[in-house]
Protein backbone atom coordinates (compact mmCIF):
# COMPACT_ATOMS: atom_id res chain seq x y z
CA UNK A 1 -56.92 -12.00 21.76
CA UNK A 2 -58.74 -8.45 22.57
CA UNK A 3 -62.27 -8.60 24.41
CA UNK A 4 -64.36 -5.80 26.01
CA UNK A 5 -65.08 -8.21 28.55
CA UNK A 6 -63.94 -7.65 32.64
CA UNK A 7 -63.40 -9.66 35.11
CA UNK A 8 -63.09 -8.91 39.29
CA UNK A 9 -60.66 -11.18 41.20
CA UNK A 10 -60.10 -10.86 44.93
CA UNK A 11 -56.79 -12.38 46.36
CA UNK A 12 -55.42 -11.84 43.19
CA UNK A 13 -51.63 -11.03 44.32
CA UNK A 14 -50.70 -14.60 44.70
CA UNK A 15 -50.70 -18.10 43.94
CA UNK A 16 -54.45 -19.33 42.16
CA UNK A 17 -55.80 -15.43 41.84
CA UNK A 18 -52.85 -14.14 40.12
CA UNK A 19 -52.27 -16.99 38.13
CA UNK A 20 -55.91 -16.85 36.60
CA UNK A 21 -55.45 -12.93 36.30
CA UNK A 22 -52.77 -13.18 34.38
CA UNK A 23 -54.42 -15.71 32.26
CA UNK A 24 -57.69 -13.89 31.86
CA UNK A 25 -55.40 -11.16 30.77
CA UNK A 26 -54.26 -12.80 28.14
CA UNK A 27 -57.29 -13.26 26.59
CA UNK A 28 -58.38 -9.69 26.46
CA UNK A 29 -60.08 -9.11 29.60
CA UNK A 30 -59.82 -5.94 31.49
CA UNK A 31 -58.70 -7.56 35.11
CA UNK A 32 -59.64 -6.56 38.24
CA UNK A 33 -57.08 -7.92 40.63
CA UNK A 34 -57.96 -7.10 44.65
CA UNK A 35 -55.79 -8.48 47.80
CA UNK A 36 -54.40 -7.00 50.84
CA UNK A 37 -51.23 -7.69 49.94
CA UNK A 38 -50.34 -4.39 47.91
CA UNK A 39 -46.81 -5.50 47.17
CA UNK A 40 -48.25 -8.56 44.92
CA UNK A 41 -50.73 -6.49 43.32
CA UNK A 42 -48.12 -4.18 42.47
CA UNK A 43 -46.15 -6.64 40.49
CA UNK A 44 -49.04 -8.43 39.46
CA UNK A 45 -50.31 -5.04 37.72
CA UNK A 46 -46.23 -4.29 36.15
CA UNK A 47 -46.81 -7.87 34.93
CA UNK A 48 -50.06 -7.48 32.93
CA UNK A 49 -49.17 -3.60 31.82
CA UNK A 50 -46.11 -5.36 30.52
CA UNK A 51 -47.79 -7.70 28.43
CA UNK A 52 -50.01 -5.21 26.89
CA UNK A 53 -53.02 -6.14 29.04
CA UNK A 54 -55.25 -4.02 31.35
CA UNK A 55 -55.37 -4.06 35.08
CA UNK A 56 -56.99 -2.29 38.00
CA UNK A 57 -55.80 -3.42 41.59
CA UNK A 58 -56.51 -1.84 44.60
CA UNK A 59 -56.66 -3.08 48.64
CA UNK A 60 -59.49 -5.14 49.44
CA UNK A 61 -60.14 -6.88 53.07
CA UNK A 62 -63.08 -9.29 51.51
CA UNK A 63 -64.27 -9.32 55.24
CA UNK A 64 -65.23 -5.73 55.17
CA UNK A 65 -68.66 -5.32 53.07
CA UNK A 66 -68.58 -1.34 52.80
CA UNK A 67 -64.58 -1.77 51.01
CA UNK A 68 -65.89 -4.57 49.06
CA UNK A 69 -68.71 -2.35 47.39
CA UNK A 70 -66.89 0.52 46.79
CA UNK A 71 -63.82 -1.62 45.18
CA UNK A 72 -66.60 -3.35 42.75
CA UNK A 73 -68.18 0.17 41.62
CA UNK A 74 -64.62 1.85 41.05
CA UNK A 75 -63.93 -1.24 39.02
CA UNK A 76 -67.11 -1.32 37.03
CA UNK A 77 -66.57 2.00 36.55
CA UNK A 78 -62.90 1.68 34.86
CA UNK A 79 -64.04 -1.18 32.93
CA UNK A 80 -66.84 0.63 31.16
CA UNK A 81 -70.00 -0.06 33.47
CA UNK A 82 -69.94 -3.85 33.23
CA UNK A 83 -68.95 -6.71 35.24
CA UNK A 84 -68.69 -10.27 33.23
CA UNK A 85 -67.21 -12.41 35.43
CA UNK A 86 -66.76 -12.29 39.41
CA UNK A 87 -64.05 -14.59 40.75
CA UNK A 88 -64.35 -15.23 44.58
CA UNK A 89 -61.12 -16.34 45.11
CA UNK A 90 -59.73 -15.05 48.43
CA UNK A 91 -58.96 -17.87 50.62
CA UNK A 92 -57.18 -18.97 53.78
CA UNK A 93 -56.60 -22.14 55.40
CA UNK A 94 -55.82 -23.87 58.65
CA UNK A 95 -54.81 -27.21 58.50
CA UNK A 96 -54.27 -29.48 61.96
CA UNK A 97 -56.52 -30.81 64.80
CA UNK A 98 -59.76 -29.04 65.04
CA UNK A 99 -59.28 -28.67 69.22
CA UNK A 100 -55.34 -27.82 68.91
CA UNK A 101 -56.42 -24.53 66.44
CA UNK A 102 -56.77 -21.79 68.10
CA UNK A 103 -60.64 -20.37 67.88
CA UNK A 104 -59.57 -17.45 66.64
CA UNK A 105 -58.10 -18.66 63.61
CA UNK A 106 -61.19 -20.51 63.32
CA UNK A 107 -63.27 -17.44 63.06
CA UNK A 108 -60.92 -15.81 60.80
CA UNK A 109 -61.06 -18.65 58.34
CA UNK A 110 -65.02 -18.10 58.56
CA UNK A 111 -64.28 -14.60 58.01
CA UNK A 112 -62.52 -14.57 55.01
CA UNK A 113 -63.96 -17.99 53.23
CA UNK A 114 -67.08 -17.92 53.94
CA UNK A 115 -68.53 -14.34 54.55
CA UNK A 116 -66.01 -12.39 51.83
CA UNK A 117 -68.03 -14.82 49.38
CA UNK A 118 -71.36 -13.90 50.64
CA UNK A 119 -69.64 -9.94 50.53
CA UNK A 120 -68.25 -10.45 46.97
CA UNK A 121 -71.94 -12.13 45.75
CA UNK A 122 -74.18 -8.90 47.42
CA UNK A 123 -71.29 -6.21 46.17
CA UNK A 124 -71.56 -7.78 42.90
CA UNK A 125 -74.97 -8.66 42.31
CA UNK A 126 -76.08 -5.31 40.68
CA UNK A 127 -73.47 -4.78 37.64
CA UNK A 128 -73.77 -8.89 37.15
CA UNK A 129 -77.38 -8.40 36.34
CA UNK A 130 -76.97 -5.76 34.13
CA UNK A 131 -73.69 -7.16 31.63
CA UNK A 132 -75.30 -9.53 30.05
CA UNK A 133 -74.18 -13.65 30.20
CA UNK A 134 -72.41 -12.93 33.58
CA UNK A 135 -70.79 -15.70 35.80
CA UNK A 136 -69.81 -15.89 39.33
CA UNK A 137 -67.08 -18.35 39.78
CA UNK A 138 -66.94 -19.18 43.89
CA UNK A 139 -63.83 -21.41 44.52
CA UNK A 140 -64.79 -24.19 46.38
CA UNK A 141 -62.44 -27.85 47.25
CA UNK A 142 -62.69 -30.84 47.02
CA UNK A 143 -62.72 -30.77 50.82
CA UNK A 144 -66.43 -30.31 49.87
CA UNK A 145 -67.42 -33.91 49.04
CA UNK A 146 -66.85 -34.95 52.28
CA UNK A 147 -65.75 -33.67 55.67
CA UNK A 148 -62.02 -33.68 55.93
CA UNK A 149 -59.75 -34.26 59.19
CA UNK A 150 -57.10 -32.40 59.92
CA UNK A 151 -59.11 -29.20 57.64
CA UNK A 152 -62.54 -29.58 59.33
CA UNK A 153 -63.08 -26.10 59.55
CA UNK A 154 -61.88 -25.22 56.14
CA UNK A 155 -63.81 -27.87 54.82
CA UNK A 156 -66.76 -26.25 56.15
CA UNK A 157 -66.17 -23.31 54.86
CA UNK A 158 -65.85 -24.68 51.29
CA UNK A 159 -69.67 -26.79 52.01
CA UNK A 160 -70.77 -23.08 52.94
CA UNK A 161 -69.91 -21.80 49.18
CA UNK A 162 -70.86 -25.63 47.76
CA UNK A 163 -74.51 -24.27 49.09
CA UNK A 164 -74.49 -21.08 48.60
CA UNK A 165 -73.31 -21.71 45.16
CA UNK A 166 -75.98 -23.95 44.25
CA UNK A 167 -79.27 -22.14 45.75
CA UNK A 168 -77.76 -18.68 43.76
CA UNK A 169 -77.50 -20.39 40.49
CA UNK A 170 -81.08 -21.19 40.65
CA UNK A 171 -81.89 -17.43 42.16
CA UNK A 172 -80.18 -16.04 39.71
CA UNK A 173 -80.82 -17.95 36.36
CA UNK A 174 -83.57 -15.43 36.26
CA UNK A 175 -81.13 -12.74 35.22
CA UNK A 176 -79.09 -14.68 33.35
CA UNK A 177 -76.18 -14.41 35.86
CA UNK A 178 -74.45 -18.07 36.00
CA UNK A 179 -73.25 -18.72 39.03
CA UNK A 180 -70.58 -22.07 38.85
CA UNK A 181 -68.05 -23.32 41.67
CA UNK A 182 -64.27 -25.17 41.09
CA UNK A 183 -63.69 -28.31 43.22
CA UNK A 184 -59.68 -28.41 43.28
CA UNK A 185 -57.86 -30.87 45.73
CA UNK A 186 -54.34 -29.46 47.22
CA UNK A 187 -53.18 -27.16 44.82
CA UNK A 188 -49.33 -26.21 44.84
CA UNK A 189 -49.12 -22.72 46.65
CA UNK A 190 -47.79 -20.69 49.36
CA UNK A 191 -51.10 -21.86 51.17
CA UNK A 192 -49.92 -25.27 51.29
CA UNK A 193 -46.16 -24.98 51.62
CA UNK A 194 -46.57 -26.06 55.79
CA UNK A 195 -49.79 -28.14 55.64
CA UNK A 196 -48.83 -31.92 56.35
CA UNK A 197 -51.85 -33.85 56.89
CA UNK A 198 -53.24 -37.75 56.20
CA UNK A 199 -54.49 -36.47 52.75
CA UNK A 200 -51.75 -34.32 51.64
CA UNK A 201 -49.80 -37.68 52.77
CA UNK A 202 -51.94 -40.23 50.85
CA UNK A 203 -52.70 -38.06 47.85
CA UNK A 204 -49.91 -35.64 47.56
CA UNK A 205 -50.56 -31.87 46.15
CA UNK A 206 -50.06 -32.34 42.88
CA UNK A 207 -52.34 -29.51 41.08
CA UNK A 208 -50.57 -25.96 39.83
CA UNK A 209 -52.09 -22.44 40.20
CA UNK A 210 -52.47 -23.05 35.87
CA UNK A 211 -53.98 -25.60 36.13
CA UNK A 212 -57.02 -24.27 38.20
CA UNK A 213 -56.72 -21.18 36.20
CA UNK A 214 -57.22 -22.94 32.72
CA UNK A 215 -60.42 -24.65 34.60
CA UNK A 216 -61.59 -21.77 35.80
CA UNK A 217 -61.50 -19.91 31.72
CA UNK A 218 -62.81 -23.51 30.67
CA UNK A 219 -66.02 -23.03 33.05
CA UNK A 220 -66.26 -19.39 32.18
CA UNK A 221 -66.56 -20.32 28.56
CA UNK A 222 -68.26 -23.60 28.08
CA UNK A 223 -68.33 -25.32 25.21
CA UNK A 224 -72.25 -25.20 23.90
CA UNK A 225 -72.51 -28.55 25.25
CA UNK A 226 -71.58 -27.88 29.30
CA UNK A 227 -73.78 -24.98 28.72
CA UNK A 228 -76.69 -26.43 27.96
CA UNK A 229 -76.62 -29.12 30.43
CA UNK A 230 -76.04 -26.09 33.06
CA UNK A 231 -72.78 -27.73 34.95
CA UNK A 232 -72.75 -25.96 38.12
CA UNK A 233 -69.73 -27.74 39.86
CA UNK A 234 -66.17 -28.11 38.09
CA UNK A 235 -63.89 -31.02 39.65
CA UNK A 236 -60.62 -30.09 38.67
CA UNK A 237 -57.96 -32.36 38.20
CA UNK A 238 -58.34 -36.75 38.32
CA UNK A 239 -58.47 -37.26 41.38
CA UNK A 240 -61.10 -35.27 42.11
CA UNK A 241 -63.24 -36.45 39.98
CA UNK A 242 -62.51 -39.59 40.96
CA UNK A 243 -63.45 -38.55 44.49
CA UNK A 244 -66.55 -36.83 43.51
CA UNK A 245 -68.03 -39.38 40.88
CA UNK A 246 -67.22 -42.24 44.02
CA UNK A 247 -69.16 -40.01 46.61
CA UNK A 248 -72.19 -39.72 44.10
CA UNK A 249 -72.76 -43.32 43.63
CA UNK A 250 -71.35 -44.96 46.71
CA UNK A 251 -73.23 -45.45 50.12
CA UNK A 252 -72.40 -43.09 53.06
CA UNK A 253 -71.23 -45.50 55.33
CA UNK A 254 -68.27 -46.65 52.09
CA UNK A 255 -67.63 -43.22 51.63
CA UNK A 256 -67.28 -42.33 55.07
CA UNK A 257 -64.65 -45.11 55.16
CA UNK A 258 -62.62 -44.11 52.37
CA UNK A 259 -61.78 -40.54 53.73
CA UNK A 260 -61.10 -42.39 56.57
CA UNK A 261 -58.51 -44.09 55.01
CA UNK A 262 -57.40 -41.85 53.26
CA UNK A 263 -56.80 -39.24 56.18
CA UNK A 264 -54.89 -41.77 58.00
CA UNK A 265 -57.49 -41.52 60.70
């Protein structure tokens, strides 16, 4: 499948980023795949090339705002002066007891999560508004739907993007620039290889990098009718939406309870 389409992915060398980059290559897309980790992107790029597809990678600390700019305009640039879909991917997390984290780590999670999204969205902005029938796709967790122990700075993180995601979409419908956000539970990485906690205990990590990739193409192209109800927020995987449908309709204090439970805590 060949499209003129292009798509910008930052932590792209590994784990969910790669995986979708490989998948949105695949289907056409010139890829822009961004990480710090030049090793990955190297091998991500021999993969792609070898498949026929087209790739740009290059270093990107999503922290920095000036090397975030610049790495969206040389990639607009190489794709042909537009930008279809923005995936703000880049990620860390610390998993534990809030107090026994150190506060750096804390920040750093900030850093990356929360402020390389707001970096990605401003670096962006510009070339989304001009390719017409743009999307942002912010990856968010279903860490999101309620505040999680053990992850209670990641999870705040992830309600940061939940918002952010949300007030841009209506900002931004002006232009025409969609702006969605994926609620996956553990997902079956290197990021959770060492994370033990009461949920990882009571619900296991049972979602792949594919299968958040195939949600994320899914959200990117909706069917007519998820596009004309205007979805904003993907649950992927059951258990999720599970999760998410329960928090909608129950009261606080039952849903309160049943992360309660289901932490262990």
């Amino acid at each position: 499948m060949r499209s003129n389409r292009a798509v910008f992915i930052t932590g792209a060398a590994a784990g969910i980023g790669r995986t979708t980059a490989l998948t949105f290559a695949a289907r056409g897309y010139t890829v822009g795949g961004y990480d710090v980790d030049g090793t990955g992107l190297k091998s991500l790029a021999d993969e792609i090339g070898g498949r026929g597809g087209t790739v740009v990678t290059g270093h990107l600390d999503v922290t920095d705002p000036d090397e975030m700019a610049q790495r969206v305009e040389e990639f607009v640039v190489a794709a042909g002066g537009r930008l279809d879909v923005l995936i703000n991917n880049a990620g860390v997390m610390a998993a534990g007891r809030f107090e026994d984290i150190d506060v750096a780590r804390h920040l750093k999670e900030i850093d990356i999560n929360a402020k390389g999204v707001v970096n990605g969205l401003h670096a962006a902005f510009p070339y989304l508004r001009f390719t017409p029938r743009s999307t942002v796709v912010n990856l968010a967790s279903a860490s999101a739907i309620y505040g999680q122990a053990e992850l209670a700075n990641y999870s705040a993180t992830k309600f940061f993007v939940r918002g952010l995601t949300e007030a841009l979409d209506l900002e931004w419908n002006r232009y025409g620039i969609r702006v969605i956000a994926m609620w996956p539970l553990y997902v079956q990485t290197a990021m959770t290889d060492d994370v033990t906690t009461g949920t990882t205990r009571s619900l296991g990590i049972r979602l792949t990098a594919q299968d958040i990739a195939d949600s994320i193409v899914e959200a990117v192209e909706p069917p007519l009718l998820r596009r004309a109800i205007h979805q904003v927020h993907y649950a992927v995987g059951s258990q999720t939406k599970v999760l998410a449908t329960g928090a909608r309709f129950s009261p606080a204090w039952l849903t309160r309870l049943v992360n309660k439970r289901l932490a262990g805590s």
